[in-house]
Structure formats: structure tokens, C-alpha cells
C-alpha atoms as a PDB file:
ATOM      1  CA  UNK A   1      14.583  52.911 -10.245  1.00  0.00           C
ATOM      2  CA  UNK A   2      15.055  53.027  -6.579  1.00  0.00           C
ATOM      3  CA  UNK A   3      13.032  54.677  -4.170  1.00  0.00           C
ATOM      4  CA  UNK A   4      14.008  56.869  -1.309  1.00  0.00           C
ATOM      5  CA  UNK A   5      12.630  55.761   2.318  1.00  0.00           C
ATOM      6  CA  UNK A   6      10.111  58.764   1.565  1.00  0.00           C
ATOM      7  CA  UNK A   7       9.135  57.340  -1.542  1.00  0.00           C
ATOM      8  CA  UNK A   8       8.355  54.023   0.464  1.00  0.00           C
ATOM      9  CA  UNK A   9       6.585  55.450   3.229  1.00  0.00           C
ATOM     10  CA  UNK A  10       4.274  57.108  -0.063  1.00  0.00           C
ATOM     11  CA  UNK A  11       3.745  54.046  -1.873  1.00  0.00           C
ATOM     12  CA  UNK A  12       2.448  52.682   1.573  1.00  0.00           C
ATOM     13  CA  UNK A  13       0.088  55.191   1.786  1.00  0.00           C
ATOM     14  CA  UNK A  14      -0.996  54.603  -1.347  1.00  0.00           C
ATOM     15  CA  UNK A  15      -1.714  50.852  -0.418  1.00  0.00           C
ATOM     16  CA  UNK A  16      -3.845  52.524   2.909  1.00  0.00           C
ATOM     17  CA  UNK A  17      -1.430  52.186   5.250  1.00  0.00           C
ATOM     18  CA  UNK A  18      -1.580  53.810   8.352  1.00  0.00           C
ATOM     19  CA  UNK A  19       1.203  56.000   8.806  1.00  0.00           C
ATOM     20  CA  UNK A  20       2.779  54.637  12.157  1.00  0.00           C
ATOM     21  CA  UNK A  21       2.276  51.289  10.761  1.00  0.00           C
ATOM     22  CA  UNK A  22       4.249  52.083   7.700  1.00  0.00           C
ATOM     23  CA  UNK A  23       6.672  53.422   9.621  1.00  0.00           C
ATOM     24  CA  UNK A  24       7.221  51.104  12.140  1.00  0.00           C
ATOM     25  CA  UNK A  25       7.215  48.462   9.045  1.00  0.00           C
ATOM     26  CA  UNK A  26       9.649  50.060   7.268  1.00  0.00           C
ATOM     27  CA  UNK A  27      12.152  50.138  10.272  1.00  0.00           C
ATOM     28  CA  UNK A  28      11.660  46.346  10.583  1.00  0.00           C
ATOM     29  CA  UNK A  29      12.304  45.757   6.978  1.00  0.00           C
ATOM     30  CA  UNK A  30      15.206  47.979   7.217  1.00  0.00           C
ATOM     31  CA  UNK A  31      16.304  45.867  10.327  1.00  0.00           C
ATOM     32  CA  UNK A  32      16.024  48.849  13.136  1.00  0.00           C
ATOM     33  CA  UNK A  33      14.690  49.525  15.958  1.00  0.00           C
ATOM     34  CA  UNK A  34      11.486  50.463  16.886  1.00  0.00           C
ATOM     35  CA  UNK A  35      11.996  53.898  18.581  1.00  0.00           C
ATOM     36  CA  UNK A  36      13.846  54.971  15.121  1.00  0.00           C
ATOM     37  CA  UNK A  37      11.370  56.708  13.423  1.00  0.00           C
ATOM     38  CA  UNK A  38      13.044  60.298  14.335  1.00  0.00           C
ATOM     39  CA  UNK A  39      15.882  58.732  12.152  1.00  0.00           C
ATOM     40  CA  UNK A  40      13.555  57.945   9.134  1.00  0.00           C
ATOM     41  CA  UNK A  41      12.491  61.661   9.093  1.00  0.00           C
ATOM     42  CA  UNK A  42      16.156  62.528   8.861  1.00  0.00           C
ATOM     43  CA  UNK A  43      17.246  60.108   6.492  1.00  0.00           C
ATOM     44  CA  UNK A  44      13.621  60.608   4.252  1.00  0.00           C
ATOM     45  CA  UNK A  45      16.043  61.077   0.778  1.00  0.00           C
ATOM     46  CA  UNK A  46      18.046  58.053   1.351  1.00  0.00           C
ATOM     47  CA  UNK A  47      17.877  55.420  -0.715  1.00  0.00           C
ATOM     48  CA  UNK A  48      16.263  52.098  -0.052  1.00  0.00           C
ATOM     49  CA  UNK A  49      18.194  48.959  -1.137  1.00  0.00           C
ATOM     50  CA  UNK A  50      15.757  46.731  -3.561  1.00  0.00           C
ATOM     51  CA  UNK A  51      16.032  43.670  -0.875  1.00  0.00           C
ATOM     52  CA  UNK A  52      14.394  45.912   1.603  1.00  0.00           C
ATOM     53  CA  UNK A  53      12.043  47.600  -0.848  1.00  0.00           C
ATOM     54  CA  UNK A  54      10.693  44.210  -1.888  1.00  0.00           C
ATOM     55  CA  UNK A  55      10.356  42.956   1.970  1.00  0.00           C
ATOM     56  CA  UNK A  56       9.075  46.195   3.093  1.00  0.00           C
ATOM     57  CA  UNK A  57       6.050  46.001   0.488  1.00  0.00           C
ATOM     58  CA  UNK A  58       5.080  42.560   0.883  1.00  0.00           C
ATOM     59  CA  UNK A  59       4.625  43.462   4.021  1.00  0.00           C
ATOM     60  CA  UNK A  60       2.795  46.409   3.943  1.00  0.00           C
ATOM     61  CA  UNK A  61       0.122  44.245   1.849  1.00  0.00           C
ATOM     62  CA  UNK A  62       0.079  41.919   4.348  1.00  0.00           C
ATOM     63  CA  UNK A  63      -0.929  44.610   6.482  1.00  0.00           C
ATOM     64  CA  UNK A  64      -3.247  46.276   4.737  1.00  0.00           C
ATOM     65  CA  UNK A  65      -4.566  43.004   4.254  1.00  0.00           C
ATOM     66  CA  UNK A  66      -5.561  42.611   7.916  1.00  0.00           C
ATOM     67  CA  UNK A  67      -1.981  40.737   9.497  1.00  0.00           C
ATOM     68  CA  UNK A  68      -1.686  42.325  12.722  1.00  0.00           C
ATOM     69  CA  UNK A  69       1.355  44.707  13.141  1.00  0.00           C
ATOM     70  CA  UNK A  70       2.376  42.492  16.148  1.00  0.00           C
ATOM     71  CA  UNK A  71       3.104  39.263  13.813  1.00  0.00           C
ATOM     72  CA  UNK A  72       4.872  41.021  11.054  1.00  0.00           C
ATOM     73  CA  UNK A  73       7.464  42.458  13.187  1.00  0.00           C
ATOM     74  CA  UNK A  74       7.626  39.305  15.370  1.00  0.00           C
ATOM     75  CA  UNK A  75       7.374  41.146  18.507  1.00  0.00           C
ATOM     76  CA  UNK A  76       5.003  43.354  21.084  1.00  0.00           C
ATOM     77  CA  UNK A  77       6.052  45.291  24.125  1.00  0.00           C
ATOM     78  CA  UNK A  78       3.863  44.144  27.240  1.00  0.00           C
ATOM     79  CA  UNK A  79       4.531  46.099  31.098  1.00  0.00           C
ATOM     80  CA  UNK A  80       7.824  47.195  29.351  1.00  0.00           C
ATOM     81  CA  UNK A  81       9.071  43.992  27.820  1.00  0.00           C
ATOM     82  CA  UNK A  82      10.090  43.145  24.621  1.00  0.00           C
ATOM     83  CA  UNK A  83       7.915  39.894  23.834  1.00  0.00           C
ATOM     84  CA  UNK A  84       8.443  37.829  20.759  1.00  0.00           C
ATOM     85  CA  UNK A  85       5.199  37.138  19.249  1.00  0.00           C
ATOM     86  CA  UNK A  86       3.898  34.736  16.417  1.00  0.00           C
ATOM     87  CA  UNK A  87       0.664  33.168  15.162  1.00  0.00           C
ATOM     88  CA  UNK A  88       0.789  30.338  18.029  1.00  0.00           C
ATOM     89  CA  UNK A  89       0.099  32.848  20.621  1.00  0.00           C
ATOM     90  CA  UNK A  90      -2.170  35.982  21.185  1.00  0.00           C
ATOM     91  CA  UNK A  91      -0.476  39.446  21.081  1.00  0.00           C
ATOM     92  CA  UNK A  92      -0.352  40.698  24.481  1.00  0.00           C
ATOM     93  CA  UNK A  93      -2.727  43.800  25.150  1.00  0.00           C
ATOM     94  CA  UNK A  94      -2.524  46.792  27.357  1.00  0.00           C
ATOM     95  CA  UNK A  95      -5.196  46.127  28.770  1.00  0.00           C
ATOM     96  CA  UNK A  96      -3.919  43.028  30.152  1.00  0.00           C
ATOM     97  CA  UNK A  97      -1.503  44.952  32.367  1.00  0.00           C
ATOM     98  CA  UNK A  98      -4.338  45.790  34.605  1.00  0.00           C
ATOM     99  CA  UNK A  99      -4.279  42.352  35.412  1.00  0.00           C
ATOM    100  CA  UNK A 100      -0.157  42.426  36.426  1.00  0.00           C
ATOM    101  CA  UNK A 101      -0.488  46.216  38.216  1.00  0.00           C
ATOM    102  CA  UNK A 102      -3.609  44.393  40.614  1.00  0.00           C
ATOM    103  CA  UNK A 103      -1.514  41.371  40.900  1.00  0.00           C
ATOM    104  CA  UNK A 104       1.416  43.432  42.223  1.00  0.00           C
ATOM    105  CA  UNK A 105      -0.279  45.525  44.925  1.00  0.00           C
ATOM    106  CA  UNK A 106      -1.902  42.569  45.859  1.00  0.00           C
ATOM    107  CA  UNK A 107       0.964  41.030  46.621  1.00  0.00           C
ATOM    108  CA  UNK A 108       2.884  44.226  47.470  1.00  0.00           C
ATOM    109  CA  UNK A 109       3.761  42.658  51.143  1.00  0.00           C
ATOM    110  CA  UNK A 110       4.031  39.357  50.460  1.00  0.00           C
ATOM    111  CA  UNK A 111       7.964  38.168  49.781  1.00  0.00           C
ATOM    112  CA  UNK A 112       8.784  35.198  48.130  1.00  0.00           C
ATOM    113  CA  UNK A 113       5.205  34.804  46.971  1.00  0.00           C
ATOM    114  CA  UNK A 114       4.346  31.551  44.617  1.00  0.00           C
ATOM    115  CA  UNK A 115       2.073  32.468  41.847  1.00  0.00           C
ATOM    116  CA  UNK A 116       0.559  30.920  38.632  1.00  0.00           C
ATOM    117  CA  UNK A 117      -0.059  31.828  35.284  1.00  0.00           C
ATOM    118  CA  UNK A 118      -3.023  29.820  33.776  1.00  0.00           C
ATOM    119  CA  UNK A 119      -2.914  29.641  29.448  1.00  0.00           C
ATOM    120  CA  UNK A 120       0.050  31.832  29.581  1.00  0.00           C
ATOM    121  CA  UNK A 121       0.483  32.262  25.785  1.00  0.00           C
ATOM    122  CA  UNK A 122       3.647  34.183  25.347  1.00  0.00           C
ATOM    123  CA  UNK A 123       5.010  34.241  28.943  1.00  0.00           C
ATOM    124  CA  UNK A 124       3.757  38.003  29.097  1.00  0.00           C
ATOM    125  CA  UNK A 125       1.764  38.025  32.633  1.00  0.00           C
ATOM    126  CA  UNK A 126       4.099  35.531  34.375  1.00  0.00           C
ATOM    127  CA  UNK A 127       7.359  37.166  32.881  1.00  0.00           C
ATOM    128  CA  UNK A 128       6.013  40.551  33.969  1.00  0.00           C
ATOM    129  CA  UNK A 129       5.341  39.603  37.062  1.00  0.00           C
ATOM    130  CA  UNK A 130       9.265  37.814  37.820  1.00  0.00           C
ATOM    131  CA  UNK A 131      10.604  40.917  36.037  1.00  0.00           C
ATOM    132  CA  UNK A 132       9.123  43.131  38.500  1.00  0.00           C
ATOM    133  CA  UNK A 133       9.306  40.811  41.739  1.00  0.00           C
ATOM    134  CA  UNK A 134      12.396  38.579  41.319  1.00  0.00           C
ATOM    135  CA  UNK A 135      11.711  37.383  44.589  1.00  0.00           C
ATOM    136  CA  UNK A 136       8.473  35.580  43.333  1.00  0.00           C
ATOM    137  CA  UNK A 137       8.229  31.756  42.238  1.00  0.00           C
ATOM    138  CA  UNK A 138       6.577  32.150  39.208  1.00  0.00           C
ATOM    139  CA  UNK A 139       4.947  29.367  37.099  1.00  0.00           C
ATOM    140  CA  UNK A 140       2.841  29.459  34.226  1.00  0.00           C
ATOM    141  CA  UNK A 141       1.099  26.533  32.366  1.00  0.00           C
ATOM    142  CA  UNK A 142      -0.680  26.055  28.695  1.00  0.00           C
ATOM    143  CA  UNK A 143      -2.475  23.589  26.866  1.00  0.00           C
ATOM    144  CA  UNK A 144      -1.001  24.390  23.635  1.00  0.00           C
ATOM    145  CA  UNK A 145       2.986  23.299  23.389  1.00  0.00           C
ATOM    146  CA  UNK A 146       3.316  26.034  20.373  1.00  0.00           C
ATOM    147  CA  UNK A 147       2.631  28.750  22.813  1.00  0.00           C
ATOM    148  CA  UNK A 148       5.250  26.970  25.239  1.00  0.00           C
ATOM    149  CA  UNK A 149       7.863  26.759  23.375  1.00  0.00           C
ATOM    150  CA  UNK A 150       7.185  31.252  22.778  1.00  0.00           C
ATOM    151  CA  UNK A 151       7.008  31.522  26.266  1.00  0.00           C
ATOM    152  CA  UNK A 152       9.794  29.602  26.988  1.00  0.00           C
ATOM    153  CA  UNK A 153      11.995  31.440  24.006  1.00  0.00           C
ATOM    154  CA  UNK A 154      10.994  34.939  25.530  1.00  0.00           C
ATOM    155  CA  UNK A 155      11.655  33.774  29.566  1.00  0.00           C
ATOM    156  CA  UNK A 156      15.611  32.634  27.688  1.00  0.00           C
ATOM    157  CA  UNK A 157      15.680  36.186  25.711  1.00  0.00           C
ATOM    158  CA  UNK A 158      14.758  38.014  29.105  1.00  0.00           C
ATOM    159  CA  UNK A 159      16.863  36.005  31.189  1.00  0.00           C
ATOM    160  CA  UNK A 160      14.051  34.936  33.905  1.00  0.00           C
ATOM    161  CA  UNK A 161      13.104  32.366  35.403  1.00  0.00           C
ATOM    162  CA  UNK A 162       9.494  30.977  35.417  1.00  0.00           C
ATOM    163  CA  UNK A 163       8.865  27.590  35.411  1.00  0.00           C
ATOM    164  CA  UNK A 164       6.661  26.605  32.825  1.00  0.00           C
ATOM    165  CA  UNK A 165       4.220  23.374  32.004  1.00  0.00           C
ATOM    166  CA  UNK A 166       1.925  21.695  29.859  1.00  0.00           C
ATOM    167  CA  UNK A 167      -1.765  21.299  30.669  1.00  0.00           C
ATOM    168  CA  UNK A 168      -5.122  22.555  31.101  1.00  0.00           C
ATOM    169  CA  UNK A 169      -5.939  25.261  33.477  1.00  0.00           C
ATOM    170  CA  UNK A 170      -5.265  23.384  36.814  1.00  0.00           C
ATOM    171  CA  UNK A 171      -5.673  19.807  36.000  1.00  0.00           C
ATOM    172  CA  UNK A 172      -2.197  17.967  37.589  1.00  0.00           C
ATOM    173  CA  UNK A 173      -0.874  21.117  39.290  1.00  0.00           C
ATOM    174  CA  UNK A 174       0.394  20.277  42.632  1.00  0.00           C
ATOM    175  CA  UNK A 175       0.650  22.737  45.429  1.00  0.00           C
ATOM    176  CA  UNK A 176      -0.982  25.620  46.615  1.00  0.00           C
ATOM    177  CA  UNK A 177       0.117  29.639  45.312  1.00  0.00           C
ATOM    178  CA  UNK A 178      -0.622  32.789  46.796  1.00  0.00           C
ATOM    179  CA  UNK A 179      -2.029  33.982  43.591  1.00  0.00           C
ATOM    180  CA  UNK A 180      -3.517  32.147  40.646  1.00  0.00           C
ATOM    181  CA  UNK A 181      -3.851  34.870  37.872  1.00  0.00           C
ATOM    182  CA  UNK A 182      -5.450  34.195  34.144  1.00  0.00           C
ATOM    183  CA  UNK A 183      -6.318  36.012  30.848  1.00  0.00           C
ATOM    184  CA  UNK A 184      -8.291  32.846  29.704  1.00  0.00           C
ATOM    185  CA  UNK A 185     -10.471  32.621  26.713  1.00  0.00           C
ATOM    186  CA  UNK A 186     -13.695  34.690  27.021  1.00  0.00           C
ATOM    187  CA  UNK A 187     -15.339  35.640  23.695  1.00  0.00           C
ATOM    188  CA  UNK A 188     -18.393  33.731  23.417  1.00  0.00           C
ATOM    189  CA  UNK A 189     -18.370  31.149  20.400  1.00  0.00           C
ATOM    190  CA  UNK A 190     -20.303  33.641  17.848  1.00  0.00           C
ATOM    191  CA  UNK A 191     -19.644  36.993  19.271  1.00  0.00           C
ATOM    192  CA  UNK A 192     -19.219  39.105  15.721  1.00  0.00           C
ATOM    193  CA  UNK A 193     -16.229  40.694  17.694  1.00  0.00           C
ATOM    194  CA  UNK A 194     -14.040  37.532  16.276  1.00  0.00           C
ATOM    195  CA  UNK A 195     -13.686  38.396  12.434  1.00  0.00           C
ATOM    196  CA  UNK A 196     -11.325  41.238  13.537  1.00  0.00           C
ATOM    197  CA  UNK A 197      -9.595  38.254  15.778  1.00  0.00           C
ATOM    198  CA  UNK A 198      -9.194  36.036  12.736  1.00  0.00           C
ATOM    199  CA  UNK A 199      -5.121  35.704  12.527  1.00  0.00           C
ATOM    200  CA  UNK A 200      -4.578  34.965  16.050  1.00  0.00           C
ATOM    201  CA  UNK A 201      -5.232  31.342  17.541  1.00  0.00           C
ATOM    202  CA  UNK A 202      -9.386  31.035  18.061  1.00  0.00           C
ATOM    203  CA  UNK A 203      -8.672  28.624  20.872  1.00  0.00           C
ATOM    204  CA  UNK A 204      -7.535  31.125  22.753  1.00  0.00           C
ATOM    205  CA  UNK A 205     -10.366  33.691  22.162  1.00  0.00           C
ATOM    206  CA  UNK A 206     -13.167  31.070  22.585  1.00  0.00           C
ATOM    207  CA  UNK A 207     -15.632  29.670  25.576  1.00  0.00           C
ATOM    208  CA  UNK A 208     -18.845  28.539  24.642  1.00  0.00           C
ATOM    209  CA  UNK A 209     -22.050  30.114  24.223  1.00  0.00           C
ATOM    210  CA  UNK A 210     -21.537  32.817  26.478  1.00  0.00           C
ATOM    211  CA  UNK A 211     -17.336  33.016  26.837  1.00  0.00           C
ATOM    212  CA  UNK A 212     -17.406  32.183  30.688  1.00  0.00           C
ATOM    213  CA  UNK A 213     -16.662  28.430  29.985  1.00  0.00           C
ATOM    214  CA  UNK A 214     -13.231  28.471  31.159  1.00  0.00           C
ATOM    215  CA  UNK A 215     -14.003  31.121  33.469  1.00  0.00           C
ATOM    216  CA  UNK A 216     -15.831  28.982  35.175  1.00  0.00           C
ATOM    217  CA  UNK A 217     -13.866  25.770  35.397  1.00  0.00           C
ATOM    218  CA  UNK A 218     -10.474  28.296  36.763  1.00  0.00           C
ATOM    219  CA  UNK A 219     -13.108  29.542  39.646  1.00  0.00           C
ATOM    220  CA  UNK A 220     -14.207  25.926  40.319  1.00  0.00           C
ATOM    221  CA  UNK A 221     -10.687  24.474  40.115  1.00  0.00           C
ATOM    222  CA  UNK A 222      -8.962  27.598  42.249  1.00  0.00           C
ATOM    223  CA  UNK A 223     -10.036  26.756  45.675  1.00  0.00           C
ATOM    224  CA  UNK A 224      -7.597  23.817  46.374  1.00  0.00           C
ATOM    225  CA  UNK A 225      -4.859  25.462  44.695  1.00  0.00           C
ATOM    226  CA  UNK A 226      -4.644  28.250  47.023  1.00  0.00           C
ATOM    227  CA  UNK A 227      -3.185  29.196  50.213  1.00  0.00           C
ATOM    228  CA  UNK A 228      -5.871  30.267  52.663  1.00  0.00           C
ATOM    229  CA  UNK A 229      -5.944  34.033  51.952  1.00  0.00           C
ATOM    230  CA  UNK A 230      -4.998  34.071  48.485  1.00  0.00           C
ATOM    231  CA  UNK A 231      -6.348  35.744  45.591  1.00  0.00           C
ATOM    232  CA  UNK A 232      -7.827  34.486  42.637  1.00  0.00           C
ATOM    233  CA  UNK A 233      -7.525  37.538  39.695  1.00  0.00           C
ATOM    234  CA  UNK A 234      -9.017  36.577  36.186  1.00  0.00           C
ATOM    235  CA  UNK A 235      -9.078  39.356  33.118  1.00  0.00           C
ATOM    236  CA  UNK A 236     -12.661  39.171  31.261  1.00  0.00           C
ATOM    237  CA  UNK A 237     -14.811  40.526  29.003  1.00  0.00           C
ATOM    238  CA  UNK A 238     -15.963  44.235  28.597  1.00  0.00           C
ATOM    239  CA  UNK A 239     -19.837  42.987  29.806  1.00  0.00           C
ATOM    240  CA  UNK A 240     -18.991  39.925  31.784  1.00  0.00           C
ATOM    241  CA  UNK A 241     -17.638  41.704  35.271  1.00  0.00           C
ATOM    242  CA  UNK A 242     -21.191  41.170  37.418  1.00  0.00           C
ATOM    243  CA  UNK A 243     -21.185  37.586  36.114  1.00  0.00           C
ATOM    244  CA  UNK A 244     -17.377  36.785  37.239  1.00  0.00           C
ATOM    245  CA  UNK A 245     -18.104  38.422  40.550  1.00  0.00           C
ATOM    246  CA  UNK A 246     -21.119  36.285  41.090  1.00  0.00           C
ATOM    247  CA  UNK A 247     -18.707  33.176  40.249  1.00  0.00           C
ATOM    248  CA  UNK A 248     -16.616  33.727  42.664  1.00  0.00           C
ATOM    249  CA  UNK A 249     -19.111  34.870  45.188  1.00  0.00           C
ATOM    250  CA  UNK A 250     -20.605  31.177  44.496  1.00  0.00           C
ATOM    251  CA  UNK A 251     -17.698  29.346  45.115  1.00  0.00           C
ATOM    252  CA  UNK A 252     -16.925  30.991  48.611  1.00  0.00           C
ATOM    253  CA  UNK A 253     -14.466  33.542  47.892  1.00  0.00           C
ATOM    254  CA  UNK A 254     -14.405  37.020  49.969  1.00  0.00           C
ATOM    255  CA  UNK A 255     -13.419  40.458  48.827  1.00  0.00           C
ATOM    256  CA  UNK A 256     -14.551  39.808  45.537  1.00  0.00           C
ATOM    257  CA  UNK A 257     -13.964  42.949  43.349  1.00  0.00           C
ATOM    258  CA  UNK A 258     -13.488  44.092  40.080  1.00  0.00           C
ATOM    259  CA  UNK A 259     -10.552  46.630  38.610  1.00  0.00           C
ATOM    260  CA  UNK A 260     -10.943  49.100  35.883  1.00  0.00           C
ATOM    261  CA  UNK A 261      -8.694  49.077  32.670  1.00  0.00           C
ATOM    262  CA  UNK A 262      -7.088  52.689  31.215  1.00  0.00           C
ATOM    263  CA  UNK A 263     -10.325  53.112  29.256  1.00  0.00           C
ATOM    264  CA  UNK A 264     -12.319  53.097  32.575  1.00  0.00           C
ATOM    265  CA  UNK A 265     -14.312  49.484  31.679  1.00  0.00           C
ATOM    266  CA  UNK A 266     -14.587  46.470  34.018  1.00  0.00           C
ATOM    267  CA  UNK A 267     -11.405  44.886  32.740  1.00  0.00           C
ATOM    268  CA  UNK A 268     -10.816  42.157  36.065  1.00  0.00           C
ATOM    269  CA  UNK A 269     -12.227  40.627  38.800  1.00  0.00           C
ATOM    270  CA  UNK A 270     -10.679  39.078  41.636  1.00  0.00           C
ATOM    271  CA  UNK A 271     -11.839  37.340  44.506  1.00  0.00           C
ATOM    272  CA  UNK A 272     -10.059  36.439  47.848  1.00  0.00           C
ATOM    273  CA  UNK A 273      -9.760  32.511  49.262  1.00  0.00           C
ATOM    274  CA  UNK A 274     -10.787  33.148  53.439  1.00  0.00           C
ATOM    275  CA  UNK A 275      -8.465  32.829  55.988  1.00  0.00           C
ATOM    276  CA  UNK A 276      -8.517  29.819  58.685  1.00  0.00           C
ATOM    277  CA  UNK A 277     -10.051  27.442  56.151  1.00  0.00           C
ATOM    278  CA  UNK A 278      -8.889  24.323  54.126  1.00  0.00           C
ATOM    279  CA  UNK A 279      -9.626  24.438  50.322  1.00  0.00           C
ATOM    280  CA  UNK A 280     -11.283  21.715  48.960  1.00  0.00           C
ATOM    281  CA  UNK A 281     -11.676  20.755  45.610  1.00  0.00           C
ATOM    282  CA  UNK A 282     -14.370  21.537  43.301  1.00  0.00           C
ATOM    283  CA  UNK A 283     -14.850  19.587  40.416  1.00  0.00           C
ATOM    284  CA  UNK A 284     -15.529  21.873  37.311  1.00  0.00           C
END
């Protein structure tokens, strides 16, 4: 017998699925759009065709199960773009906007600014940033070639340009930028925080025994890849603000600060390269 989209939406419940989730899933299976769910209340008695009801409730285990929402649907809005999103790459946070917003009144005066994005996963930081400053150079670099090849399908879908490469952090970048920016890896290697993480790629999660790793190796690396006044801006952990800021301090950056996220913790830090000097480079 078939079931109405009501119907669906109850066996999902059933299951323990969160109603937005189930919602939201049952749209995708249905092949709508996200911001549809006013139509599912209208439409509650129609039917739903057997194709859909057996898509919609394989995935709705697969939820329940622990799949982030993010992968099911194959997309995630980030700074208010529509990302494609798989298992190669991390889902882009909100938090992570923090990061862009800084980045932008940084930069607020500064036209035709060159910036990086270091382990760029999806595109999301770098393609926020052209979105919203077309007049930037934008590149953004990875060590994984998975994660490329999303960023490079979402900077096609979005019709912007960044240019994108393969490697590790700054290792064979040429040139200098007037803002390196990062979301690196920062949990450290047994923080209990990473069962919740355990669909999404670990090598992007992960820095040694106490996350800053890679933190440390950007800060070290930065100097020589930055025009003299440019900013260095690195997201982080919810505890690991005072030790960022001390990095930086260390490797002779100015202004060094840190931004709070919408839930009011240390989200980034950020540290200034001083004018009228010549970076040199710092081995890692």
C-alpha cells in the first residue's frame, strides 16, 4: 500500500529521525528543493511514488545510523553558497565563516588583493571569498586530489574563478599574497571529540598529540609567503586560541588577535606580517 508524504515523515519518526532531517530528506528523495518544506505541509496527503519511498527510507537509516545530513543530500550551504559535498571532503561549518567575515574586513581596502586558501577541501573559504570580492586573485591548494577535484566541480557550478593546486600547506607555492587564510586540521590524534567525526575524512580532522601540528608548520611556512603587512588568519580549536597567538607571536608577527565565532568562543586567530621588512623563510 502506498504511503502519503505524511505517512513517510511518520515512519521516519518512528526510525528516530529528527524532524527537520526527515524533512529535508524527504525533499531530496523527492528531488526538491531545500526551502520546500512549506510545500510538504501542503501536500502532507499526497501520495509517495514506491521509487521515492524506497530511496527516502534507506536513507533515513542511513541517517539515523549516524551519515551526516550533509553527505546524503550531496550538498551544504557555506556564506550563502550552495557547496556540493561528499565523503572526500569535510562539510563546511558555520563557524568557519568567521574565518571569511575577518578575512573580508581585513581586506576591506585592499583591491585586487591575492590571497590563499591552505587544505581548501570543498572550495568553501576561497569560493566565498571570490564570490564576495571578484576583484580578488584567489588560490587555494590541497594535499588530497579527491578534495580537488570537489573544489574544482563547485568553483565550475558557481562559475568562479580560483585557481586551485596540489600540495601541502605551502611547500612549492611561489609568490607572496596579502592574505594566507586556513581551516587546517586541529583535533589532537585521540581527542574523544572524533567518534562523532567518524564519516568525514580523519586526515583532515587530525594533528598530532595536541592538534597544533599543522598549525604550526602554516605559521612557520607563512612568513615568506607574504607581502610585508599581510595577515596570516588560521581557524582553530575551541581551547587552542592562547596557544595560536603565542605561535604567531614567536614567529614575529604583530597585531596578533583572535575573533569570536556566533557562539561567543575563540574560533580564529590572526596575526599581522610587519611592514618595511623582508620575509624570510622558516623551515617548519
Amino acid at each position: 500500500m502506498t504511503m502519503t508524504l505524511q505517512q513517510a515523515l511518520a515512519t521516519a519518526a518512528t526510525l528516530g529521525l529528527d524532524r527537520l532531517d526527515a524533512q529535508l530528506l524527504l525533499l531530496h528523495a523527492l528531488g526538491r528543493d531545500d526551502g520546500n518544506r512549506a510545500w510538504l505541509l501542503t501536500h502532507d496527503a499526497d501520495p509517495l511514488p514506491a521509487v521515492n519511498e524506497a530511496a527516502y527510507l534507506a536513507l533515513a537509516r542511513r541517517r539515523v545510523a549516524g551519515e551526516p545530513l550533509a553527505y546524503l543530500t550531496g550538498h551544504k550551504e557555506f556564506h550563502g553558497l550552495d557547496l556540493q559535498v561528499d565523503p572526500r571532503v569535510l562539510i563546511p561549518r558555520p563557524d568557519t565563516e568567521t574565518l571569511v567575515d575577518w578575512t573580508l574586513d581585513l581586506l576591506a581596502n585592499t583591491l585586487h588583493a591575492t590571497v590563499i586558501d591552505l587544505g581548501t577541501g570543498s572550495g568553501a573559504i576561497a569560493l566565498a571569498l571570490k564570490h564576495a570580492r571578484p576583484d580578488f586573485e584567489v588560490h587555494a591548494i590541497d594535499a588530497s586530489a579527491d578534495a580537488l577535484e570537489v573544489a574544482q566541480a563547485n568553483a565550475q557550478h558557481l562559475q568562479l574563478k580560483v585557481q586551485l593546486q596540489l600540495g601541502s600547506w605551502l611547500q612549492g607555492v611561489s609568490g607572496r599574497f596579502h592574505a594566507i587564510v586556513s581551516n587546517p586540521p586541529y583535533i589532537a590524534t585521540h581527542d574523544t571529540h572524533l567518534a562523532a567525526l567518524a564519516h568525514e575524512p580523519q586526515q583532515a580532522l587530525t594533528s598530532g598529540p595536541d592538534g597544533l601540528d599543522d598549525l604550526r608548520r602554516i605559521i612557520a611556512q607563512a612568513p615568506a609567503h607574504l607581502y610585508p603587512g599581510g595577515w596570516l588568519l588560521l581557524e582553530h580549536g575551541y581551547d587552542q586560541a592562547a596557544s595560536v597567538r603565542a605561535l604567531l607571536q614567536d614567529a614575529g608577527f604583530v597585531d596578533v588577535l583572535s575573533r569570536r565565532d556566533l557562539a561567543g568562543i575563540e574560533r580564529c586567530s590572526a596575526g599581522r606580517l610587519p611592514t618595511g621588512t623582508t620575509p624570510q623563510s622558516t623551515k617548519p
